[in-house]
Protein backbone atom coordinates (compact mmCIF):
# COMPACT_ATOMS: atom_id res chain seq x y z
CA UNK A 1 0.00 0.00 0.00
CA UNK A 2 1.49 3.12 -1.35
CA UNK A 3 1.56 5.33 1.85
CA UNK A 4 0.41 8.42 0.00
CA UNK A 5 -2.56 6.91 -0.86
CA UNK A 6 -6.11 7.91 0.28
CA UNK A 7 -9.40 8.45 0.04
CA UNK A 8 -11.89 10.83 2.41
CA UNK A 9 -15.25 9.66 1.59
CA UNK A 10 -18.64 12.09 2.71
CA UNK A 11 -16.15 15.39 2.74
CA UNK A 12 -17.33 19.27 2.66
CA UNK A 13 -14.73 20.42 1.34
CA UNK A 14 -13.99 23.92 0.48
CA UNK A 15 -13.56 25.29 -3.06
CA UNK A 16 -11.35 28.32 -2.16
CA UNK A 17 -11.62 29.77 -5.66
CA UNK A 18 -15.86 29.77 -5.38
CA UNK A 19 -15.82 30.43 -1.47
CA UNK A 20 -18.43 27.69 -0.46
CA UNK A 21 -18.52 23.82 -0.12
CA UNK A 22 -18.72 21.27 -2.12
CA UNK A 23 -19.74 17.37 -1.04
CA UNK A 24 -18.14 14.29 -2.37
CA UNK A 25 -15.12 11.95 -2.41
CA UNK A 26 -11.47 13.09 -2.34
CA UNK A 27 -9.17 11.00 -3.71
CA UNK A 28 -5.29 10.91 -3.51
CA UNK A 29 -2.99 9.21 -5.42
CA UNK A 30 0.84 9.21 -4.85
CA UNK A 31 0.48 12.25 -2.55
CA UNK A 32 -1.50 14.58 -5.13
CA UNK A 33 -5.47 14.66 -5.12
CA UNK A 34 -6.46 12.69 -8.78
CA UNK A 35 -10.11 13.32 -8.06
CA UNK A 36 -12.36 15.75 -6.26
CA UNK A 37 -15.62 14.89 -7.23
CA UNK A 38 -16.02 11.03 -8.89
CA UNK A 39 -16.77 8.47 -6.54
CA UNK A 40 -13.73 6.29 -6.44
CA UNK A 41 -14.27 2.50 -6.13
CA UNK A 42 -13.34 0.27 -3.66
CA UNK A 43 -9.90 -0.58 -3.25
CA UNK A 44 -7.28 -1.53 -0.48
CA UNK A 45 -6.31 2.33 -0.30
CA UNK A 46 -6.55 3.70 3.14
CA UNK A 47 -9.79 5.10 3.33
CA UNK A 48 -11.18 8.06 6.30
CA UNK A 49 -14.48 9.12 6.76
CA UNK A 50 -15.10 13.11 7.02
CA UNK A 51 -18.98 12.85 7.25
CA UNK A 52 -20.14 15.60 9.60
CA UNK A 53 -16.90 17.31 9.34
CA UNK A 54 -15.24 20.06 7.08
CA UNK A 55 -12.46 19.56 4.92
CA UNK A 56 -9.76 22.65 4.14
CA UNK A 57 -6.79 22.22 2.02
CA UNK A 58 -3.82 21.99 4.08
CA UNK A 59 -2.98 25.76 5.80
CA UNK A 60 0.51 27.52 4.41
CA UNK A 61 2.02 30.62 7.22
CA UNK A 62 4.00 32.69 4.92
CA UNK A 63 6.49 34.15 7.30
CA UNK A 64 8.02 31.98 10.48
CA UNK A 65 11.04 31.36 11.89
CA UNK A 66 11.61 27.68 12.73
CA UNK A 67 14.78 28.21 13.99
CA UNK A 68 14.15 31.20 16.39
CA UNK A 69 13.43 29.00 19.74
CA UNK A 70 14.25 32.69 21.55
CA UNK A 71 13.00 36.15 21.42
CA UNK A 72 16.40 37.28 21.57
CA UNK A 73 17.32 37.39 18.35
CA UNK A 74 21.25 38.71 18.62
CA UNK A 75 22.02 35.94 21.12
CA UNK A 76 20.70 32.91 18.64
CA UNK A 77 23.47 33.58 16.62
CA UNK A 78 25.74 32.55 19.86
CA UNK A 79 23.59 29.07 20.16
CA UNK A 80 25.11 25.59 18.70
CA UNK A 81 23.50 24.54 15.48
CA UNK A 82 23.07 21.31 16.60
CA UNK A 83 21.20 23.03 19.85
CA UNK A 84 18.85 25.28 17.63
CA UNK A 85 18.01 21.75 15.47
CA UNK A 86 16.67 20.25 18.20
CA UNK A 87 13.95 23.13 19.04
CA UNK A 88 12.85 23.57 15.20
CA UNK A 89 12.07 19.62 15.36
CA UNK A 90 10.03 20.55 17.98
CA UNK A 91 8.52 24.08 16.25
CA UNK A 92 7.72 22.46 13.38
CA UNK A 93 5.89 19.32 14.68
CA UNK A 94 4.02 21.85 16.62
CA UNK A 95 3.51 23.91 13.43
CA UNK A 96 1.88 20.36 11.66
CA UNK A 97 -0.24 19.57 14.54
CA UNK A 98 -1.65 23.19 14.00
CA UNK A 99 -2.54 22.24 10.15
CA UNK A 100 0.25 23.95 9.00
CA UNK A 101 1.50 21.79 5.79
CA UNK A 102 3.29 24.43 4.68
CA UNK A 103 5.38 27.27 5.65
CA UNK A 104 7.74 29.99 4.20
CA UNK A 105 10.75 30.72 6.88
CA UNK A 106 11.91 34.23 6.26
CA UNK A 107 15.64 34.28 7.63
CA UNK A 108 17.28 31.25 9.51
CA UNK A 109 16.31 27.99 8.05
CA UNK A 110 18.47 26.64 5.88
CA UNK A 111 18.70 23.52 2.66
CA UNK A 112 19.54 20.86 5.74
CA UNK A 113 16.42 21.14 7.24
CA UNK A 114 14.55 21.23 4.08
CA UNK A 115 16.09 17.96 3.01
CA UNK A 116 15.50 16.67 6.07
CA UNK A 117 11.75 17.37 6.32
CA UNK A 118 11.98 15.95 2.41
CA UNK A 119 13.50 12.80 3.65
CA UNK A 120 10.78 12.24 6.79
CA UNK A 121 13.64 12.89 9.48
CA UNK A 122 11.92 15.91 10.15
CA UNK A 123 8.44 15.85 10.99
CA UNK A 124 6.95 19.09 10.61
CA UNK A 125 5.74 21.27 7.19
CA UNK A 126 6.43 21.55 3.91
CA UNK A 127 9.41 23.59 4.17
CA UNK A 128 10.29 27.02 1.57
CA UNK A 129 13.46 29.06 2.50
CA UNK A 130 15.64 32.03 2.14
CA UNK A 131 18.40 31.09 4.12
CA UNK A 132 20.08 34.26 5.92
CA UNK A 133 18.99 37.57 5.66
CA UNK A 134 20.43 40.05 3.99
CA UNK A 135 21.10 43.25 6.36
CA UNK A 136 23.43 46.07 5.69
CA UNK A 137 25.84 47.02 8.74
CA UNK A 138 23.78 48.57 11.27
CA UNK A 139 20.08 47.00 9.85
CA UNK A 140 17.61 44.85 11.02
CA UNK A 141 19.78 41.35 11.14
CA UNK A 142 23.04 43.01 12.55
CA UNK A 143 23.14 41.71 15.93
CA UNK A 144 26.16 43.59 17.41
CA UNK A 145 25.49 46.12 20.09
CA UNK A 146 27.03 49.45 19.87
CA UNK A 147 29.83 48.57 21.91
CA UNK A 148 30.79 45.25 19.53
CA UNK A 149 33.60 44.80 16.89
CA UNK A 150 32.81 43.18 13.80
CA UNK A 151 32.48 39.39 13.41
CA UNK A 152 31.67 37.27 9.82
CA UNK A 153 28.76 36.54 9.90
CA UNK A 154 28.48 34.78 7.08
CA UNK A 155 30.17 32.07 8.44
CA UNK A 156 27.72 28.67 9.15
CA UNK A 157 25.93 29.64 12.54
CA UNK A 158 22.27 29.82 13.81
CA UNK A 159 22.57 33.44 13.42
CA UNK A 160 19.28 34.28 10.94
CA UNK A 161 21.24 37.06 8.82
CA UNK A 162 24.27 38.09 7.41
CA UNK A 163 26.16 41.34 6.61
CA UNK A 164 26.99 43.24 3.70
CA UNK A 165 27.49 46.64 2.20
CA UNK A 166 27.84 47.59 -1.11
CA UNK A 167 26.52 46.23 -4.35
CA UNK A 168 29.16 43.80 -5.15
CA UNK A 169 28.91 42.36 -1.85
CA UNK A 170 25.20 41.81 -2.04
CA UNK A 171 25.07 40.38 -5.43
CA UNK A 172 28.24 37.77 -4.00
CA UNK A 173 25.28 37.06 -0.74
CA UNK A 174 22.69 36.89 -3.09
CA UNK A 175 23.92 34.38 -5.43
CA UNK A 176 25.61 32.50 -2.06
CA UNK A 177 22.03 31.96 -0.61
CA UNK A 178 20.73 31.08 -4.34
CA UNK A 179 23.47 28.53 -4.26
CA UNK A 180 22.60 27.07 -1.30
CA UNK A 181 19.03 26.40 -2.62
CA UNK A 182 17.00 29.34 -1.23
CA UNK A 183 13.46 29.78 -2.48
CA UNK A 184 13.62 33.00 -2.26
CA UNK A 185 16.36 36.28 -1.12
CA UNK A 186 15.38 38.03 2.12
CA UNK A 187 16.69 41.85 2.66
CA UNK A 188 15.88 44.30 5.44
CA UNK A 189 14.89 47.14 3.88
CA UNK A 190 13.90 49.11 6.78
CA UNK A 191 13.97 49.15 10.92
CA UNK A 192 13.27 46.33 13.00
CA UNK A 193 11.54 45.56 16.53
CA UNK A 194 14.09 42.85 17.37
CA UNK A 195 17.56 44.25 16.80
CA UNK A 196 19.63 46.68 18.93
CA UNK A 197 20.59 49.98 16.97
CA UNK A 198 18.59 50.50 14.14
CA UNK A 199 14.99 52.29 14.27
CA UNK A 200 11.33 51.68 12.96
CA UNK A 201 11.80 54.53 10.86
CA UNK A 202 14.61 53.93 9.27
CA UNK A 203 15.64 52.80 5.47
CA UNK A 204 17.94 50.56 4.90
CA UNK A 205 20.25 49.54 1.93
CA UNK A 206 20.41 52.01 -1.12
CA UNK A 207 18.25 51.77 -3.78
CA UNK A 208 21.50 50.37 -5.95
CA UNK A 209 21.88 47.28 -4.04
CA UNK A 210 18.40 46.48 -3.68
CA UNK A 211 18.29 46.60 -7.11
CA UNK A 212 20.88 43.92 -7.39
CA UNK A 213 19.63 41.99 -5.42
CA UNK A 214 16.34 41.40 -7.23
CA UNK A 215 18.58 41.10 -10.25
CA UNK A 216 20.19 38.09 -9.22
CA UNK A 217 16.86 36.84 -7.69
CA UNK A 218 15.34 37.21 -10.88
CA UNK A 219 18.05 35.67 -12.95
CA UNK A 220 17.50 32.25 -10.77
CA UNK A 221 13.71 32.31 -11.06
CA UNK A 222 13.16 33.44 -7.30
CA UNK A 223 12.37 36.46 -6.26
CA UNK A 224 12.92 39.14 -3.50
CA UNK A 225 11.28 39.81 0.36
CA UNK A 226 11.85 43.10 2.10
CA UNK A 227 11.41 43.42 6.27
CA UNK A 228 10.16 46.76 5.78
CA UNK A 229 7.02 48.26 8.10
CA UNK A 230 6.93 52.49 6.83
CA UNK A 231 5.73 53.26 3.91
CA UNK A 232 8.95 55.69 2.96
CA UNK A 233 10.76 51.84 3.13
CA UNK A 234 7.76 49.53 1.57
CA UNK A 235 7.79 52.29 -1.15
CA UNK A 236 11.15 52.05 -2.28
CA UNK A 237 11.43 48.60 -2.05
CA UNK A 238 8.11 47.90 -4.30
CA UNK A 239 9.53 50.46 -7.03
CA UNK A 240 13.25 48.57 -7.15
CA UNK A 241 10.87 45.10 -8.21
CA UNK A 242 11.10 43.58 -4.21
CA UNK A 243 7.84 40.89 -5.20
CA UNK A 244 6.90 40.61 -1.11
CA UNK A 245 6.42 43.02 1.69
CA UNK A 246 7.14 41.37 5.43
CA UNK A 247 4.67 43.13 8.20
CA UNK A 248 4.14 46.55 6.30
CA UNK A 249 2.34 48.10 9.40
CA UNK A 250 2.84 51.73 8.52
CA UNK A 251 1.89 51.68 4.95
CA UNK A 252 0.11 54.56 3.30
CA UNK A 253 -1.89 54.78 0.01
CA UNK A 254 0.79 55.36 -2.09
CA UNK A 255 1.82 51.67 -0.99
CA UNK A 256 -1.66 50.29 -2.00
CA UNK A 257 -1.13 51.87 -5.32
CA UNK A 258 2.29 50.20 -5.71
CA UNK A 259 0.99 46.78 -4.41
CA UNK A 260 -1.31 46.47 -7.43
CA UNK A 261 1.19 48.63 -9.60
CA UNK A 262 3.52 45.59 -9.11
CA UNK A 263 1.08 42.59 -8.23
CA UNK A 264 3.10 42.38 -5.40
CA UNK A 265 2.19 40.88 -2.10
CA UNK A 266 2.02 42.05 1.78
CA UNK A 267 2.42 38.91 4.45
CA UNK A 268 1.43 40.93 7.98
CA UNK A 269 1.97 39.44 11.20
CA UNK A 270 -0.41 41.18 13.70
CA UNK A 271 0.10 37.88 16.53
CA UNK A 272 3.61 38.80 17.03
CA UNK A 273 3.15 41.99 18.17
CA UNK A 274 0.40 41.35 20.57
CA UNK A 275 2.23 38.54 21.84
CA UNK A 276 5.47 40.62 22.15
CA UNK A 277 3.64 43.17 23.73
CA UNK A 278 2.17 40.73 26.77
CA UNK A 279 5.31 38.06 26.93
CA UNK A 280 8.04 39.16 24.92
CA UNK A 281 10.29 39.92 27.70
CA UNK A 282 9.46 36.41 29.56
CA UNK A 283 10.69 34.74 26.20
CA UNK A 284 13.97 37.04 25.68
CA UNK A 285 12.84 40.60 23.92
CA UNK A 286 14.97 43.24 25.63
CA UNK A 287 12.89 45.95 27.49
CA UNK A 288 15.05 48.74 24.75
CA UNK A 289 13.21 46.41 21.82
CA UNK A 290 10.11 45.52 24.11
CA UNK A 291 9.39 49.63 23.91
CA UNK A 292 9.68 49.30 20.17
CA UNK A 293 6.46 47.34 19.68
CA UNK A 294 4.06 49.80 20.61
CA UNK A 295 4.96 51.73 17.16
CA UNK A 296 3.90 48.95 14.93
CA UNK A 297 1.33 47.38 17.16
CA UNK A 298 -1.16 50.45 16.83
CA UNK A 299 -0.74 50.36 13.16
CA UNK A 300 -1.11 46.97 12.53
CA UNK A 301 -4.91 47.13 11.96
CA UNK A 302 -5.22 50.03 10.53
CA UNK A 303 -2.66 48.61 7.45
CA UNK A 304 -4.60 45.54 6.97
CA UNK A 305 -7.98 46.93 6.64
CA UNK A 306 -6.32 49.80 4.37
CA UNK A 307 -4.85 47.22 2.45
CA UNK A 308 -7.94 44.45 2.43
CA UNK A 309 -9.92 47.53 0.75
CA UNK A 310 -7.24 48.22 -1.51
CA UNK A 311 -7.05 44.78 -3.13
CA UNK A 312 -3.88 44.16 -2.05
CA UNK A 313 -2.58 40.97 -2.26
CA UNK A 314 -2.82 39.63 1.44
CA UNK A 315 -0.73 36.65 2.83
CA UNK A 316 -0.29 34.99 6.37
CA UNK A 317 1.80 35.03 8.42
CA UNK A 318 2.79 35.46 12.02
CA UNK A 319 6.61 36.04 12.67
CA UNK A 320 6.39 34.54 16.54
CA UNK A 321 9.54 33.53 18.35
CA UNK A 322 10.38 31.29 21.40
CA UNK A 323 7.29 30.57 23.42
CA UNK A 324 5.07 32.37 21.65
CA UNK A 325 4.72 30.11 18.44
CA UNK A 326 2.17 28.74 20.55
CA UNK A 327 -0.31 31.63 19.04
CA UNK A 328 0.46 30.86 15.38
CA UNK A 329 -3.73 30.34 14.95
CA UNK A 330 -4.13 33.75 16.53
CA UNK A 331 -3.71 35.19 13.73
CA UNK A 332 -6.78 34.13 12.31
CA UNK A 333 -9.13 35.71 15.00
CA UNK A 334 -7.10 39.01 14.92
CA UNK A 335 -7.48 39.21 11.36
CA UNK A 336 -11.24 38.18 11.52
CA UNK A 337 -12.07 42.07 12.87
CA UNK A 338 -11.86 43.41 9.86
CA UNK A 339 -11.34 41.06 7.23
CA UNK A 340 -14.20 38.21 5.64
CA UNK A 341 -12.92 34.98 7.33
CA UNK A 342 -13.14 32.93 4.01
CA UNK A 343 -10.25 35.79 2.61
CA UNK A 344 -8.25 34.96 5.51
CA UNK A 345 -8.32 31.66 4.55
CA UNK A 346 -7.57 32.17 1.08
CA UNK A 347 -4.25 34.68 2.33
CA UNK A 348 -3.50 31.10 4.10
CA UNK A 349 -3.80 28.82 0.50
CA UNK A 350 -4.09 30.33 -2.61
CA UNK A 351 -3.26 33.17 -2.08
CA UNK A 352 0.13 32.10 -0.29
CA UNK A 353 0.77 29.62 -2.98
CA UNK A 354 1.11 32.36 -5.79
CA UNK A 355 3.55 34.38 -3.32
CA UNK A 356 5.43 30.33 -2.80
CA UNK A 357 5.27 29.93 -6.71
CA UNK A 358 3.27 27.16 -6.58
CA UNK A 359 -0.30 28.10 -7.72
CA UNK A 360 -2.36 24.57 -8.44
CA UNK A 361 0.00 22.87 -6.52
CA UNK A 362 -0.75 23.78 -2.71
CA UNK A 363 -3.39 25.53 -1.24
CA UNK A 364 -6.25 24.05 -2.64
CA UNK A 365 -8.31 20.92 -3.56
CA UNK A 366 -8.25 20.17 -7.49
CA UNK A 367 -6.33 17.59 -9.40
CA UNK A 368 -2.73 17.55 -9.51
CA UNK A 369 -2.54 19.32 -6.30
CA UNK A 370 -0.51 17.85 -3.39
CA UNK A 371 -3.03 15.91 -1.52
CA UNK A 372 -2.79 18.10 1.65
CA UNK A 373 -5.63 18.54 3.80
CA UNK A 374 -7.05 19.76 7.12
CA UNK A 375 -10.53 18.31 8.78
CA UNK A 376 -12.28 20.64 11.33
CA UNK A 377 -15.44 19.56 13.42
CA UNK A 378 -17.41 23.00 12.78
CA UNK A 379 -17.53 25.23 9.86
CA UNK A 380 -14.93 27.36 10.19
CA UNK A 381 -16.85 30.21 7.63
CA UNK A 382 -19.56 30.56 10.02
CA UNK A 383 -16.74 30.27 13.51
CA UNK A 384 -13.25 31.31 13.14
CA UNK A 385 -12.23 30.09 16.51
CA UNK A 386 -12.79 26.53 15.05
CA UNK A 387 -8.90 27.70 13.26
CA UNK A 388 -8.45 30.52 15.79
CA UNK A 389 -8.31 28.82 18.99
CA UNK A 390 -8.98 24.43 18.37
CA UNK A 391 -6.59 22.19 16.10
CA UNK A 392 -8.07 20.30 13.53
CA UNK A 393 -9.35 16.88 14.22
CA UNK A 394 -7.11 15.64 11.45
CA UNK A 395 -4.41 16.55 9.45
CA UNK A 396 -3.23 15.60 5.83
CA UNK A 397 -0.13 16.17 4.37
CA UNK A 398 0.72 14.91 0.84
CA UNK A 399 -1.81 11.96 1.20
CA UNK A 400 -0.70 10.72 4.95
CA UNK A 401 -2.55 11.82 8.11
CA UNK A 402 0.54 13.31 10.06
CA UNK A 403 -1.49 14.52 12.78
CA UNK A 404 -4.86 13.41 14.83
CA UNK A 405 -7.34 14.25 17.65
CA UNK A 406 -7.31 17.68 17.72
């Protein structure tokens, strides 16, 4: 029996595209749905039985950091790989159990992990990433205090980013990353909660080297994210062809009007800042960055229902670190005050595939897809704390339950 083999008989299952249910068999073949609507015949494939239940395609968080098992960013970088290893296992499973069959890590993970989670020594998501961020001396990933002399830190460590300045030295990072099999490039293009000398308000790297960047991104068929949360530093990054906006709290028209300019996409992560706000110092945020949050927490909000209205292509994500990847479904309920919950779901498939580059391929429940799939015991349209607050009775991942009695 081919372990990627199933069949859910009696599932409503939702057709993301149309926004409502439809009833019927699912049927997966080698890890990748053949059939969503035939009935398929008996057979000795593994069969479940989703009557009374509803049936999601598997749920993709577009920004995380699997290896950040601290709030304290600078100090990772001090941790033993081997160390950090053992805490992603355990983030990711987590991440799975949550119906997570997918995620996009945003600075830190690197090709070993992927392989591993490949090669089933890693139980945990579907794993696309960018390898170390790209920070310019001084930026968002430059963990030195004032006070600290310069260290490589491009040299193999858990540390999530890397430093460089100029454009010859970014396009050499670049292409290192792309070499090492990253999905996509990750830059900080602006100020950061989490880091000790740059501010919220700040740009960061010229307009040159960001340019370069998504030069060499391009040239490898990947493209380009930018930490950037003003719209001074979403701005420039949109107009120099950055395809992906991390958190973009402070964004102002002119960034909607880029957003569709560019068909470019925003992933906002309103559950780290609340959580950060109420435990980030018990899990290792530094009162100096602690006082940061209060800036982009009371924009938060107001960005995502300017940018809901806008049409601007909305993602999920939730950026947590150390304890508090325990609210990764918070997200949901946060985003549910201003936004329709079946859009938040589609920013959490579809919509999160096209930003992956995998449109038809994860996110939803057609033919050819991978067979990934969550079951929840109430409708989650009609009560978002069935995804908010409860994890799924079942989870699905490329044809194999991974997960069970939520």
């Amino acid at each position: 029996m081919n372990p990627g083999d199933l069949i859910v008989r009696n599932a409503t299952w939702l057709d993301i595209e149309a926004g409502d249910y439809c009833e019927g068999d699912l049927e997966i073949r080698d890890g990748r749905f053949v059939d969503v609507d035939a009935q398929p015949s008996v057979s000795d494939v593994r069969e479940i039985d989703a009557a009374g239940a509803y049936v999601l395609p598997g749920l993709i968080d577009c920004h995380v950091h699997v290896t950040a098992h601290t709030a304290d960013l600078p100090a990772l970088g001090t941790d033993s790989p081997n160390y950090v290893a053992m805490h992603t296992a355990r983030l990711m499973g987590d991440m799975l159990d949550r119906g997570f069959t997918t995620v996009r890590d945003v600075a830190g993970a690197d090709y070993g992990l992927h392989d591993a989670q490949v090669e089933g020594l890693l139980r945990g998501p579907r794993l696309f990433f960018g390898g170390k961020a790209l920070s310019q001396t001084g930026g968002h990933a430059d963990p030195r205090g004032r006070g600290e002399s310069y260290v490589d830190s491009s040299a193999t460590c858990s540390h999530i980013g890397r430093v460089v300045d100029g454009v010859d030295a970014v396009r050499a990072a670049a292409r290192d990353e792309l070499r090492k099999g990253a999905h996509h490039i990750k830059i900080m293009a602006g100020g950061g909660v989490a880091s000790p000398t740059d501010r919220i308000d700040s740009t960061q790297f010229s307009l040159d080297e960001i340019t370069a960047v998504v030069e060499e991104a391009e040239a490898a068929n990947r493209y380009v994210a930018a930490h950037a949360y003003t719209g001074r530093a979403i701005n420039r990054a949109l107009r120099a062809g950055v395809r992906s906006i991390e958190h973009g709290n402070l964004m102002d028209d002119e960034s909607v009007a880029l957003f569709l300019e560019h068909d470019a996409f925003v992933t906002m992560n309103l559950v780290t800042y609340w959580a950060l706000m109420e435990e980030g110092r018990e899990f290792g945020l530094s009162q100096e960055n602690w006082e940061k949050v209060s800036v982009v927490l009371d924009g938060g909000m107001t960005a995502l229902e300017r940018a809901y209205r806008g049409g601007v292509n909305l993602c999920y994500g939730t950026d947590l670190l150390g304890g508090m990847h325990r609210h990764q479904s918070r997200e949901f309920a946060l985003r549910a005050e201003v936004v329709p919950i079946i859009d938040i779901i589609r920013s959490a498939t579809s919509t999160a595939a096209r930003l992956i580059q995998r449109e038809g391929e994860l996110g939803v429940i057609a033919p050819g897809a991978f067979g990934d799939l969550i079951v929840l015991d109430r409708d989650p349209l009609r009560d978002v704390s069935v995804l908010a607050d409860a994890r799924p009775s079942q989870v699905i991942q490329a044809g194999k339950v991974v997960a069970a009695g939520g």
